[in-house]
PDB file of N, CA and C in Angstrom:
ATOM      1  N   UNK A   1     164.779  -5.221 146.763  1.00  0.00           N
ATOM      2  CA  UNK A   1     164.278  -4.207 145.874  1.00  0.00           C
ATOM      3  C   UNK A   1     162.886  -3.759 146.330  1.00  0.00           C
ATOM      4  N   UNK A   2     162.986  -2.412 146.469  1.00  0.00           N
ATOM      5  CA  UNK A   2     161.251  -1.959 146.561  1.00  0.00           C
ATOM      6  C   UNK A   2     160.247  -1.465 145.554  1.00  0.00           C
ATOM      7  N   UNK A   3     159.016  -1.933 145.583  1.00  0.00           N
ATOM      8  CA  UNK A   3     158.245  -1.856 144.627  1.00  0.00           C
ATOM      9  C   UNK A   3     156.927  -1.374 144.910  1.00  0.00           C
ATOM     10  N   UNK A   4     156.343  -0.716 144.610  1.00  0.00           N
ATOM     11  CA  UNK A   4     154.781   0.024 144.900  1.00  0.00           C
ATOM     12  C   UNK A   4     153.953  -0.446 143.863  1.00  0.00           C
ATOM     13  N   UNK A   5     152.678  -1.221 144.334  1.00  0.00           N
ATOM     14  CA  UNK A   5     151.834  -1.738 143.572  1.00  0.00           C
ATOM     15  C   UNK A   5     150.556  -1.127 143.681  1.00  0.00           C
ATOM     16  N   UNK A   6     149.677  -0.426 142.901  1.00  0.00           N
ATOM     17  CA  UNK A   6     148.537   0.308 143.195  1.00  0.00           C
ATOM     18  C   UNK A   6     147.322  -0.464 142.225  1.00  0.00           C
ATOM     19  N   UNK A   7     146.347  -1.064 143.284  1.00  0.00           N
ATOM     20  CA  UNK A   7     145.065  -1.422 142.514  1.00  0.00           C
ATOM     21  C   UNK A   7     143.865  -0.967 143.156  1.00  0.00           C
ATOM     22  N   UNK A   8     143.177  -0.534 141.879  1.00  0.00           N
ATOM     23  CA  UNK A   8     141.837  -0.024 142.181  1.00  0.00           C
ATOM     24  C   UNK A   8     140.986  -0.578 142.899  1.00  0.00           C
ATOM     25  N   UNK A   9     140.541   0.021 144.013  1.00  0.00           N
ATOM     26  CA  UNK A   9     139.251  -0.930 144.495  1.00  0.00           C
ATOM     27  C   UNK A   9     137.827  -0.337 144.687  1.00  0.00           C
ATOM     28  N   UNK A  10     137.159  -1.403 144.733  1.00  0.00           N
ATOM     29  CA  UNK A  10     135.388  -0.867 144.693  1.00  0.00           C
ATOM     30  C   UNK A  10     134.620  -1.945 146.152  1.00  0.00           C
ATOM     31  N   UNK A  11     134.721  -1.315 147.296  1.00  0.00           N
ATOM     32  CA  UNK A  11     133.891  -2.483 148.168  1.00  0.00           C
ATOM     33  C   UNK A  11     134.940  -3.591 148.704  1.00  0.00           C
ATOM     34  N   UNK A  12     136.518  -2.651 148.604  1.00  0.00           N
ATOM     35  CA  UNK A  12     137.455  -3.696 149.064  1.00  0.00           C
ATOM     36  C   UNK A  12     138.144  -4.749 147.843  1.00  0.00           C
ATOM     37  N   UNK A  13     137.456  -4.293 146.865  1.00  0.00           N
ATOM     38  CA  UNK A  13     137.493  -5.725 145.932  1.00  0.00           C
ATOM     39  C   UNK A  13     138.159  -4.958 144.703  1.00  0.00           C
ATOM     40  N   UNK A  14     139.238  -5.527 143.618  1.00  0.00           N
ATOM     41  CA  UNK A  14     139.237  -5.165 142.148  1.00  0.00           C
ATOM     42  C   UNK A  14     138.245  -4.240 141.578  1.00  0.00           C
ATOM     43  N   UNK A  15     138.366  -3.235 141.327  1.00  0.00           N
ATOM     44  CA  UNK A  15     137.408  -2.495 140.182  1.00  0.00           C
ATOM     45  C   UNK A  15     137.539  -2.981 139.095  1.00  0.00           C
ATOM     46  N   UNK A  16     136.784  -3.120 138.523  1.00  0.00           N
ATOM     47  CA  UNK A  16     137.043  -3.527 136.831  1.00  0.00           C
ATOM     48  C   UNK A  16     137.284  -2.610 136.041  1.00  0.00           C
ATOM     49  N   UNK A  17     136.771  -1.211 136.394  1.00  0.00           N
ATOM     50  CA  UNK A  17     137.542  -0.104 135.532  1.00  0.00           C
ATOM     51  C   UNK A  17     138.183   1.042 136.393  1.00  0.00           C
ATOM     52  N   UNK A  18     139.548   0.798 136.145  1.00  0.00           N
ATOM     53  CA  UNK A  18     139.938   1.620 137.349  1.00  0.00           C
ATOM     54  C   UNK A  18     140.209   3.194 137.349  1.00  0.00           C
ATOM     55  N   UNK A  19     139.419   3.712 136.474  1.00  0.00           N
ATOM     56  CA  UNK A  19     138.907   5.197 136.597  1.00  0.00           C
ATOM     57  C   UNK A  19     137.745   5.283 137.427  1.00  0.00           C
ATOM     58  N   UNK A  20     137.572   4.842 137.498  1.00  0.00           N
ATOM     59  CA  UNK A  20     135.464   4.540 137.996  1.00  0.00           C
ATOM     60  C   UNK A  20     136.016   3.707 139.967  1.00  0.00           C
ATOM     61  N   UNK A  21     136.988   3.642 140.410  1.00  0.00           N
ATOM     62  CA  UNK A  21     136.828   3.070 141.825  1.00  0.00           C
ATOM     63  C   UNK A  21     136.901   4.066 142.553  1.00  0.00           C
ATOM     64  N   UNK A  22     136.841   3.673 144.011  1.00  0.00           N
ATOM     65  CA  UNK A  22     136.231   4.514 145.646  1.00  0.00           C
ATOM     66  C   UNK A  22     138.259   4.842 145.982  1.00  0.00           C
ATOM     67  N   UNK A  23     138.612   3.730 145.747  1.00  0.00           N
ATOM     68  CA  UNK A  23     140.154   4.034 146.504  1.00  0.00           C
ATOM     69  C   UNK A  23     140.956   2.797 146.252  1.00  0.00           C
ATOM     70  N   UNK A  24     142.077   3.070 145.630  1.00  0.00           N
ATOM     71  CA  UNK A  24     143.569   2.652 145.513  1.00  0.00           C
ATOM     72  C   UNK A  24     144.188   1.756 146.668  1.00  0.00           C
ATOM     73  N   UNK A  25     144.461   0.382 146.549  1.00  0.00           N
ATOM     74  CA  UNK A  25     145.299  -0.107 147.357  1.00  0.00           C
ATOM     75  C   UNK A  25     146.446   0.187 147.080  1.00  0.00           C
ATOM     76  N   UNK A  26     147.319   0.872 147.916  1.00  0.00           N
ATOM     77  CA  UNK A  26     149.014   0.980 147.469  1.00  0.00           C
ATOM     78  C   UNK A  26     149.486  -0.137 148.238  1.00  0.00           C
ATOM     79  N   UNK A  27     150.664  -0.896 147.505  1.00  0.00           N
ATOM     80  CA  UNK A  27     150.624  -2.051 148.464  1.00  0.00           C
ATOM     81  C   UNK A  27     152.456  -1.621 148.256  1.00  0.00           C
ATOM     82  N   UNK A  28     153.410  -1.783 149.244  1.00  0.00           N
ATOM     83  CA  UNK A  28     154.526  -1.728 149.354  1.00  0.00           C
ATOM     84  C   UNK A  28     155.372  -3.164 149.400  1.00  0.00           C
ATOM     85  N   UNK A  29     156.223  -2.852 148.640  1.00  0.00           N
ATOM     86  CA  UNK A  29     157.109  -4.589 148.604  1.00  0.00           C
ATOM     87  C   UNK A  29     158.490  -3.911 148.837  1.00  0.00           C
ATOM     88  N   UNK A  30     158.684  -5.589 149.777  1.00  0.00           N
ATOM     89  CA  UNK A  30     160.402  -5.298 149.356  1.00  0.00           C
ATOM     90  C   UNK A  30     160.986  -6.521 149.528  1.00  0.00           C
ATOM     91  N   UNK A  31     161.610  -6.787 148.469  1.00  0.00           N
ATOM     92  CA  UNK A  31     162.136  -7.882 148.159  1.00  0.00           C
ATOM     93  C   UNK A  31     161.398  -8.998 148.096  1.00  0.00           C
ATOM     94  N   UNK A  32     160.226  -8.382 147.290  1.00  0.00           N
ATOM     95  CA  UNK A  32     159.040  -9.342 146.700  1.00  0.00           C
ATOM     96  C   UNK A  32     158.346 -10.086 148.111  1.00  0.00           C
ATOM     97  N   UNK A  33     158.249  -9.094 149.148  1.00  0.00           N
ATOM     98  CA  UNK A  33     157.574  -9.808 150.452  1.00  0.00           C
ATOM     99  C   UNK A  33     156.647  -8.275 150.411  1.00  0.00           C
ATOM    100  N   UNK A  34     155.118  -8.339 150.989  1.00  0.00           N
ATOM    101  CA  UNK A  34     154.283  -7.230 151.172  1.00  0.00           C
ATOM    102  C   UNK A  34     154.855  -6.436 152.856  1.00  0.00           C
ATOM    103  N   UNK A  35     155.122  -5.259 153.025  1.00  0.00           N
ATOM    104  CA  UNK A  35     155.393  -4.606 153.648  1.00  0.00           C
ATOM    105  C   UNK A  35     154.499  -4.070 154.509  1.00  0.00           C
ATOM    106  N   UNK A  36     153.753  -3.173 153.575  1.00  0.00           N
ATOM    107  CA  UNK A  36     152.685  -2.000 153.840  1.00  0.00           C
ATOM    108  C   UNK A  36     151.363  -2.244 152.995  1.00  0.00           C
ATOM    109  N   UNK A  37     150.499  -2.186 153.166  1.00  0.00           N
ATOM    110  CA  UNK A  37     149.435  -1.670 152.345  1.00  0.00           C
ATOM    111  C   UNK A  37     148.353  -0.310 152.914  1.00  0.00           C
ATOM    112  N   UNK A  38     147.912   0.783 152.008  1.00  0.00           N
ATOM    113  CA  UNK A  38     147.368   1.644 152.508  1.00  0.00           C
ATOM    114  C   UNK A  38     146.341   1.655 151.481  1.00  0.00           C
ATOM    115  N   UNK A  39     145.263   2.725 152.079  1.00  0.00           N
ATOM    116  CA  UNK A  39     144.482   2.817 150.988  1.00  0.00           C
ATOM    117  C   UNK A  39     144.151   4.318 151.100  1.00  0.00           C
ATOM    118  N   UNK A  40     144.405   4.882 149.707  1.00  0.00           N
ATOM    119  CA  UNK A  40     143.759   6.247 149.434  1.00  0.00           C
ATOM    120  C   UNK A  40     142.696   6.389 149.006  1.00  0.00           C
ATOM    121  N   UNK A  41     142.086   7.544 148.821  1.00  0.00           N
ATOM    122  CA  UNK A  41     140.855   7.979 147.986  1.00  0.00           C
ATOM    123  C   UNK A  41     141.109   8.482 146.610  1.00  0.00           C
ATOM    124  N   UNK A  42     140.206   8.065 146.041  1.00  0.00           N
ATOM    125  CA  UNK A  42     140.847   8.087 144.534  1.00  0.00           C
ATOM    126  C   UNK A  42     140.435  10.072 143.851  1.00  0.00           C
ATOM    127  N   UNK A  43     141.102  10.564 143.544  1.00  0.00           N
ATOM    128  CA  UNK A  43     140.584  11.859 143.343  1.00  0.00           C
ATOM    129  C   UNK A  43     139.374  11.904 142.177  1.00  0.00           C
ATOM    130  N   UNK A  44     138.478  12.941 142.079  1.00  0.00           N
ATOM    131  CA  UNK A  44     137.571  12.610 140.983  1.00  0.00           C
ATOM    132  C   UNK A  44     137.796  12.465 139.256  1.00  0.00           C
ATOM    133  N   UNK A  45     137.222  11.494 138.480  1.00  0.00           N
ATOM    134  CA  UNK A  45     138.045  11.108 137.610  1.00  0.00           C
ATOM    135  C   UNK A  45     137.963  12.058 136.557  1.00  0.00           C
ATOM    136  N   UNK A  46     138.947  12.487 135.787  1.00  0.00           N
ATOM    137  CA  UNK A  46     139.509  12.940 135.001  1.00  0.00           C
ATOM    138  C   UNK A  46     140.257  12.853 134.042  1.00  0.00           C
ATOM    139  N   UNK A  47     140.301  12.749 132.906  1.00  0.00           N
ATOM    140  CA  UNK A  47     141.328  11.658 131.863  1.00  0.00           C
ATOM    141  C   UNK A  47     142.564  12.422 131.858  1.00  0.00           C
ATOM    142  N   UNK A  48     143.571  11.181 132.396  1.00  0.00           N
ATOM    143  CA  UNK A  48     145.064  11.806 132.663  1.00  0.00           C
ATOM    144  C   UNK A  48     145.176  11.873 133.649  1.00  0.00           C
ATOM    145  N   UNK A  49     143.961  12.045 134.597  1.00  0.00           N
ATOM    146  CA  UNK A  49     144.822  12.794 136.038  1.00  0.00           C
ATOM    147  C   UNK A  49     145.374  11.333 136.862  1.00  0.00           C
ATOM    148  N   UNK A  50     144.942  10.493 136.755  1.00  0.00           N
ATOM    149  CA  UNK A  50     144.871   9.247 137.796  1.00  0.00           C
ATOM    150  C   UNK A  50     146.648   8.816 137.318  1.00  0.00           C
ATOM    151  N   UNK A  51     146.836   8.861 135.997  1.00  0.00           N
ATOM    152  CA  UNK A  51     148.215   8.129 135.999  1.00  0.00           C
ATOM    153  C   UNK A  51     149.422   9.104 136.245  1.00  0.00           C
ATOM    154  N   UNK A  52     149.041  10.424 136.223  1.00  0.00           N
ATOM    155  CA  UNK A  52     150.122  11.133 137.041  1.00  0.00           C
ATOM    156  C   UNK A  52     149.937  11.618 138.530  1.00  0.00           C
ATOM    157  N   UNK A  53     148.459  10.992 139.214  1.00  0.00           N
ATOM    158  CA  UNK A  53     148.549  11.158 140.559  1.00  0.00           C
ATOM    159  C   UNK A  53     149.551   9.854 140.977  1.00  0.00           C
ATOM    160  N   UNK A  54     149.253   8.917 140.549  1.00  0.00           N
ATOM    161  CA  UNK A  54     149.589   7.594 140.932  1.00  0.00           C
ATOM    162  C   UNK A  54     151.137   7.453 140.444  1.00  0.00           C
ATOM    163  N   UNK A  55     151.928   8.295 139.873  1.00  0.00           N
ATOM    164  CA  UNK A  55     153.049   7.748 139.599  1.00  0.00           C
ATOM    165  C   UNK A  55     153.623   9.144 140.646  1.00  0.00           C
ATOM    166  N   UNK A  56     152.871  10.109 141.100  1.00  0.00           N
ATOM    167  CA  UNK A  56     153.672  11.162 142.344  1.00  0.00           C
ATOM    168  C   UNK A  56     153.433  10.284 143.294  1.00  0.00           C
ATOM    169  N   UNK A  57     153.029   9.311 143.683  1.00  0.00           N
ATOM    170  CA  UNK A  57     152.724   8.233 145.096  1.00  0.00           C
ATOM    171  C   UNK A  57     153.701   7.064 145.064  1.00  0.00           C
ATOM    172  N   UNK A  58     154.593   7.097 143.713  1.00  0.00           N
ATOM    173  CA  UNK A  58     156.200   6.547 143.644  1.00  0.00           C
ATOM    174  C   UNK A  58     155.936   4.946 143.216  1.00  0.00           C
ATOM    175  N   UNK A  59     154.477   4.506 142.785  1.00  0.00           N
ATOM    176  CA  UNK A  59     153.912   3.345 142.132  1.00  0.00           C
ATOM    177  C   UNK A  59     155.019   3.209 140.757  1.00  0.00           C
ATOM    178  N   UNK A  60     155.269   1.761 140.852  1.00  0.00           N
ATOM    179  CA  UNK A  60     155.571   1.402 140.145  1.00  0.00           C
ATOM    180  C   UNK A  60     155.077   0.132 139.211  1.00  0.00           C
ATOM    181  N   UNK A  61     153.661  -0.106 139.681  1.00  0.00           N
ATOM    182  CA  UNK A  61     153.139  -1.360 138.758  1.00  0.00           C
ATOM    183  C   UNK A  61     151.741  -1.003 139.077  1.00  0.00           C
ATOM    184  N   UNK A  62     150.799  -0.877 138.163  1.00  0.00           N
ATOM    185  CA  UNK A  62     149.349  -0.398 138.386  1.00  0.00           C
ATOM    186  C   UNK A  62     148.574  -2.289 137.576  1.00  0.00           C
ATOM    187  N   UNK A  63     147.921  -2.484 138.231  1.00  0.00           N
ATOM    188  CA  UNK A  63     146.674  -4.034 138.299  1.00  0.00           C
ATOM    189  C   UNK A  63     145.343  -3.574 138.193  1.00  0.00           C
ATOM    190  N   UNK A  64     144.638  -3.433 137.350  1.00  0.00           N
ATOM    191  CA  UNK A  64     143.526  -3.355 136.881  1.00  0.00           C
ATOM    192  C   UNK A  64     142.894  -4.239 136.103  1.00  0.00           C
ATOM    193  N   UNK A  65     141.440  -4.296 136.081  1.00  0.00           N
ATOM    194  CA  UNK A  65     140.728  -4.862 135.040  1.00  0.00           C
ATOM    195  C   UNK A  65     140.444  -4.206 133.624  1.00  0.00           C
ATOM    196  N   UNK A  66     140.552  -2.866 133.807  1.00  0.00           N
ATOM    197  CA  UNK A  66     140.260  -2.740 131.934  1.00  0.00           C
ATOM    198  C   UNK A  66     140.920  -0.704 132.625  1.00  0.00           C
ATOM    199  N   UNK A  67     141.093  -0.247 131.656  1.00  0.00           N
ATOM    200  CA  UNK A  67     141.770   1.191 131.423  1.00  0.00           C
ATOM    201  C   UNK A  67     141.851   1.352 130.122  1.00  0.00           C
ATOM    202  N   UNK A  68     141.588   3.050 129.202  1.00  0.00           N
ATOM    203  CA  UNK A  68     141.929   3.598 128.278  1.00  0.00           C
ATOM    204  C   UNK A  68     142.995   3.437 127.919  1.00  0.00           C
ATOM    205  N   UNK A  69     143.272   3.730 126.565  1.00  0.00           N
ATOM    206  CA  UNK A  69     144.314   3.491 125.753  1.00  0.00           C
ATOM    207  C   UNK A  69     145.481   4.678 126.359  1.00  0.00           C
ATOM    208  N   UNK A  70     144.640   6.101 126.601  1.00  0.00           N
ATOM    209  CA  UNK A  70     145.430   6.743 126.610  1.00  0.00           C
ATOM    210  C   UNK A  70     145.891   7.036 128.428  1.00  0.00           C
ATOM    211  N   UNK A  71     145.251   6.656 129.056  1.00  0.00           N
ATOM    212  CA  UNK A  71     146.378   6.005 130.677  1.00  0.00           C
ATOM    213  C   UNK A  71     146.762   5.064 130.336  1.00  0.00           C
ATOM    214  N   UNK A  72     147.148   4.056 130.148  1.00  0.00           N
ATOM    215  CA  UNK A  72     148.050   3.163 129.480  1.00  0.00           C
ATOM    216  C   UNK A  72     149.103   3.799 128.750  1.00  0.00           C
ATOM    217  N   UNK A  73     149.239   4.879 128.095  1.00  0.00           N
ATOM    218  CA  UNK A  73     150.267   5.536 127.703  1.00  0.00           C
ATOM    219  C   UNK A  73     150.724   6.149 128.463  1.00  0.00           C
ATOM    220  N   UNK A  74     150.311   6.998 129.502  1.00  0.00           N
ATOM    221  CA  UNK A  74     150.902   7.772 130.637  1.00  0.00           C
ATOM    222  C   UNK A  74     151.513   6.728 131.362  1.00  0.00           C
ATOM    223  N   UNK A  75     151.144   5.627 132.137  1.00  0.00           N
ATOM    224  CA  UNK A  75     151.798   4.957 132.530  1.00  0.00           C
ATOM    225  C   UNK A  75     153.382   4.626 131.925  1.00  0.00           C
ATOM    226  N   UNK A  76     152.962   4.396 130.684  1.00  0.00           N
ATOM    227  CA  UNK A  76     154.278   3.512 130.442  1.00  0.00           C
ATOM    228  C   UNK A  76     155.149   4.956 130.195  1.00  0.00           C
ATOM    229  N   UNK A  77     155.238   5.952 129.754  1.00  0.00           N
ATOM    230  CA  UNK A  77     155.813   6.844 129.535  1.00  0.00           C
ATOM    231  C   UNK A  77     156.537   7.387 131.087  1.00  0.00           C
ATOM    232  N   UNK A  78     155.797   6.998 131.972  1.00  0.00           N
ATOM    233  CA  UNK A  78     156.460   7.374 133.397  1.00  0.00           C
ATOM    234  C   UNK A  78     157.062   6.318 133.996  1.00  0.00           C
ATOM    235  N   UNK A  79     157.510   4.860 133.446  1.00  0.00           N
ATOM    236  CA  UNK A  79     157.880   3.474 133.129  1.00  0.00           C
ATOM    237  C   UNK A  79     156.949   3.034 134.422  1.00  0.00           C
ATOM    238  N   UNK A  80     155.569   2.782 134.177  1.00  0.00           N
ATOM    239  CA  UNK A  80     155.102   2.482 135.230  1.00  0.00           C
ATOM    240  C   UNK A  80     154.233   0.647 134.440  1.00  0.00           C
ATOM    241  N   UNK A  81     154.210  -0.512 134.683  1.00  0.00           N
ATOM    242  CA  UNK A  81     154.282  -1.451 134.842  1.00  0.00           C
ATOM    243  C   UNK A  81     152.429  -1.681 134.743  1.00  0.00           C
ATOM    244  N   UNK A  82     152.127  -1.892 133.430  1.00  0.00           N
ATOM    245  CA  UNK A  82     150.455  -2.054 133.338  1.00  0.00           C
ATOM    246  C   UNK A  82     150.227  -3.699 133.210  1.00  0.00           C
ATOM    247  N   UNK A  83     149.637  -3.932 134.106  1.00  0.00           N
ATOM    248  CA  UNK A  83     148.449  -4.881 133.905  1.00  0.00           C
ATOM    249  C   UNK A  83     147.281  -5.504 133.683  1.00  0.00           C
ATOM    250  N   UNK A  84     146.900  -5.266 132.653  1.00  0.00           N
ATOM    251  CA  UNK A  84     145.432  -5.309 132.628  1.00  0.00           C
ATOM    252  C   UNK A  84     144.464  -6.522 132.251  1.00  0.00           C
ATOM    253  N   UNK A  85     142.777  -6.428 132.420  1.00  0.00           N
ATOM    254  CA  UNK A  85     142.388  -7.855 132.221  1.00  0.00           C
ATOM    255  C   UNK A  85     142.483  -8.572 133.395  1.00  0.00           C
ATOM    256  N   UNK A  86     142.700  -8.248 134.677  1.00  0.00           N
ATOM    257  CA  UNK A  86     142.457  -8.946 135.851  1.00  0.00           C
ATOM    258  C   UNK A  86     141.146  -9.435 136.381  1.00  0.00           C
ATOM    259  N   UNK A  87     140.600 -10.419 136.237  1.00  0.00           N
ATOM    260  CA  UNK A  87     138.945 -10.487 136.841  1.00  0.00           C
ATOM    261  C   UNK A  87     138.729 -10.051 138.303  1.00  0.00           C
ATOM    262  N   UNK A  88     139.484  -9.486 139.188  1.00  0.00           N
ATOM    263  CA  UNK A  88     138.888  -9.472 140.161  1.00  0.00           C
ATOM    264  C   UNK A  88     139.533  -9.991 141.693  1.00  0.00           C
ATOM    265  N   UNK A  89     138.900 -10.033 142.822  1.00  0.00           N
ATOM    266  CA  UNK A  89     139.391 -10.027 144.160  1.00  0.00           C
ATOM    267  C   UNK A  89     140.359  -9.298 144.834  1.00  0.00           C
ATOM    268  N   UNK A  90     140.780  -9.729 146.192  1.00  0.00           N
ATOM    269  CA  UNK A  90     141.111  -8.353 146.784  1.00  0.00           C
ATOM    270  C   UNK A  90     142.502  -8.314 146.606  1.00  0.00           C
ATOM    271  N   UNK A  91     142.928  -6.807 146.663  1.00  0.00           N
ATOM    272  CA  UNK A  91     144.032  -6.402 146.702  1.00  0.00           C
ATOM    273  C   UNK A  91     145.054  -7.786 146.974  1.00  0.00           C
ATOM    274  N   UNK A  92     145.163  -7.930 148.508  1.00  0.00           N
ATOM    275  CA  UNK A  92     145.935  -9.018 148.662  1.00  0.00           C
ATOM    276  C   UNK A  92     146.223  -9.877 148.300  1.00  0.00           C
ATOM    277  N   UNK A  93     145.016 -10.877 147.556  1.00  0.00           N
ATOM    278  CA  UNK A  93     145.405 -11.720 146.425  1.00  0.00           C
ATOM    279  C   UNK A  93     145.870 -11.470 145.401  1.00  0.00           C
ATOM    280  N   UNK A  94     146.220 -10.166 145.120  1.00  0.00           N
ATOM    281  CA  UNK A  94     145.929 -10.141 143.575  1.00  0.00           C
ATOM    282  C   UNK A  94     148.009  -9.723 143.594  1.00  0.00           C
ATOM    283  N   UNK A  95     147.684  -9.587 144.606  1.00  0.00           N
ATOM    284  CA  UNK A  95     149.083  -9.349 144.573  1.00  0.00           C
ATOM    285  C   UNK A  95     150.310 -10.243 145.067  1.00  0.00           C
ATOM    286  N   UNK A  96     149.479 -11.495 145.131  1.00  0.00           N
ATOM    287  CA  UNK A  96     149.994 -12.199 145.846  1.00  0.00           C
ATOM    288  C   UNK A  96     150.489 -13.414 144.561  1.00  0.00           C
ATOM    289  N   UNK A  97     149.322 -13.102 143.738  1.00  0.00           N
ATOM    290  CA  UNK A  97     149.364 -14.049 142.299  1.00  0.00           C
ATOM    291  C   UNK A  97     150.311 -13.341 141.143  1.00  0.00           C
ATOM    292  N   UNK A  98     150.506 -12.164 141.698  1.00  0.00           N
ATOM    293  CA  UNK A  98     151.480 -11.457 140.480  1.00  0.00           C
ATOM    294  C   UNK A  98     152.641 -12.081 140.901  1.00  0.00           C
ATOM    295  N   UNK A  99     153.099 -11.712 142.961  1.00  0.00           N
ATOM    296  CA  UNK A  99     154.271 -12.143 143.035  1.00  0.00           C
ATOM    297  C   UNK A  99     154.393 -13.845 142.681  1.00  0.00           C
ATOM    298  N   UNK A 100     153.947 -14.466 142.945  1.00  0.00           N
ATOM    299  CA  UNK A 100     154.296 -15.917 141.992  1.00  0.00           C
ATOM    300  C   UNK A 100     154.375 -16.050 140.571  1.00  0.00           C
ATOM    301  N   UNK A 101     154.101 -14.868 139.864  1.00  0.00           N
ATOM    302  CA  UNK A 101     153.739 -15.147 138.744  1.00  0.00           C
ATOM    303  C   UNK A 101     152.707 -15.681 138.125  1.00  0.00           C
ATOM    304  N   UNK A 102     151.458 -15.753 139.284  1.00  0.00           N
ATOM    305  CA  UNK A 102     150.375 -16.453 138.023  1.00  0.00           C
ATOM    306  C   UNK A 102     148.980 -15.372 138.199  1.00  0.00           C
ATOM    307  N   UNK A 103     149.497 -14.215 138.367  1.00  0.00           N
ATOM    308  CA  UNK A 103     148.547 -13.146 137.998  1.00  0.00           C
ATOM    309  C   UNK A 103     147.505 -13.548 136.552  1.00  0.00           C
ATOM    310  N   UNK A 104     146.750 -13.612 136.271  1.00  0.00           N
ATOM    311  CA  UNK A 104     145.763 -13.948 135.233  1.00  0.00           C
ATOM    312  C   UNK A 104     145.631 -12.378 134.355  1.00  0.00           C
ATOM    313  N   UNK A 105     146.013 -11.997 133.260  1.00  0.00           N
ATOM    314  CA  UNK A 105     145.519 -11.447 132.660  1.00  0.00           C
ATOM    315  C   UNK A 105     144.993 -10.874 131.243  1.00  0.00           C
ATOM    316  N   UNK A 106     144.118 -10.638 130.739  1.00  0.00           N
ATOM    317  CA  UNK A 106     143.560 -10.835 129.207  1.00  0.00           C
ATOM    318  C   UNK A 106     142.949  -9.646 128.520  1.00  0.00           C
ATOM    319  N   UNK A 107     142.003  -9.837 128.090  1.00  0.00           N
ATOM    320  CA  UNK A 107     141.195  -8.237 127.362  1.00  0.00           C
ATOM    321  C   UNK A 107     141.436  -7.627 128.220  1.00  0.00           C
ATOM    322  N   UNK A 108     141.424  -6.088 127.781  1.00  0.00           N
ATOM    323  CA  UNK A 108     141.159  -4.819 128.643  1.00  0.00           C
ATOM    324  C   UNK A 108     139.818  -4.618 128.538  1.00  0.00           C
ATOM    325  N   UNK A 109     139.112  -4.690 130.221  1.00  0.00           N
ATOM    326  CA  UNK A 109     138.037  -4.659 130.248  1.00  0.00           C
ATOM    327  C   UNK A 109     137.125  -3.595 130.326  1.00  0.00           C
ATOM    328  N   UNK A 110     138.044  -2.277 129.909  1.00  0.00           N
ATOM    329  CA  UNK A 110     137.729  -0.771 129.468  1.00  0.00           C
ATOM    330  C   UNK A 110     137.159  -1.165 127.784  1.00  0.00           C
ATOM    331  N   UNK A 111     136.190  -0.013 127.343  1.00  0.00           N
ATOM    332  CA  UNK A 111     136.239  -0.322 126.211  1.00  0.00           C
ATOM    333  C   UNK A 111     136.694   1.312 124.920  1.00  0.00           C
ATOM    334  N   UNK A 112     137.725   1.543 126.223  1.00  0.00           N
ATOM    335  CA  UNK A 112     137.559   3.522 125.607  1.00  0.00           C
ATOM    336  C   UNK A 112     138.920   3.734 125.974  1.00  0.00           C
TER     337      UNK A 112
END
């Protein structure tokens, strides 16, 4: 099965609010093994625009530390797979702890 995982990054690392990062890790799976990873530039932020850029890039699970209530609704309305409350590190780990299952996650560390 293939799966597109997109997390925000700032300096290579987790953004904590992922309206506010430099560029998107898209990370490609298949059959729960990492494929591809690329990184885009994140377009300038705009409320709304990020969860329907990111679901035309064929993402299907977005990893963040904190996001609005109302991208969190765009997401799921485009059945796109929210995670939020992640503390942090890079892409690769972070995706590496989802695929085992012990992704860590808690508050949304957005507060809007």
């Amino acid at each position: 099965m293939k799966k597109t995982i997109a997390i925000p990054t700032i300096n290579g690392q987790l953004c904590p609010h992922f309206g506010h990062c430099e560029k998107f890790a898209l990370i490609q799976l298949e059959d729960n093994s990492v494929v591809s990873t690329d990184y885009i530039t994140s377009p300038p932020h705009q409320p709304g625009l990020l969860p329907e850029f990111l679901a035309q890039k064929g993402v299907n699970v977005i990893i963040a530390g904190g996001m609005g209530t109302r991208a969190q609704e765009i997401f799921t309305n485009h059945n796109i797979e929210v995670k939020i409350g992640v503390a942090g590190g890079s892409p690769e780990d972070v995706v590496q702890t989802y695929l085992t299952g012990e992704l860590a996650t808690g508050s949304n560390l957005c507060d809007h």
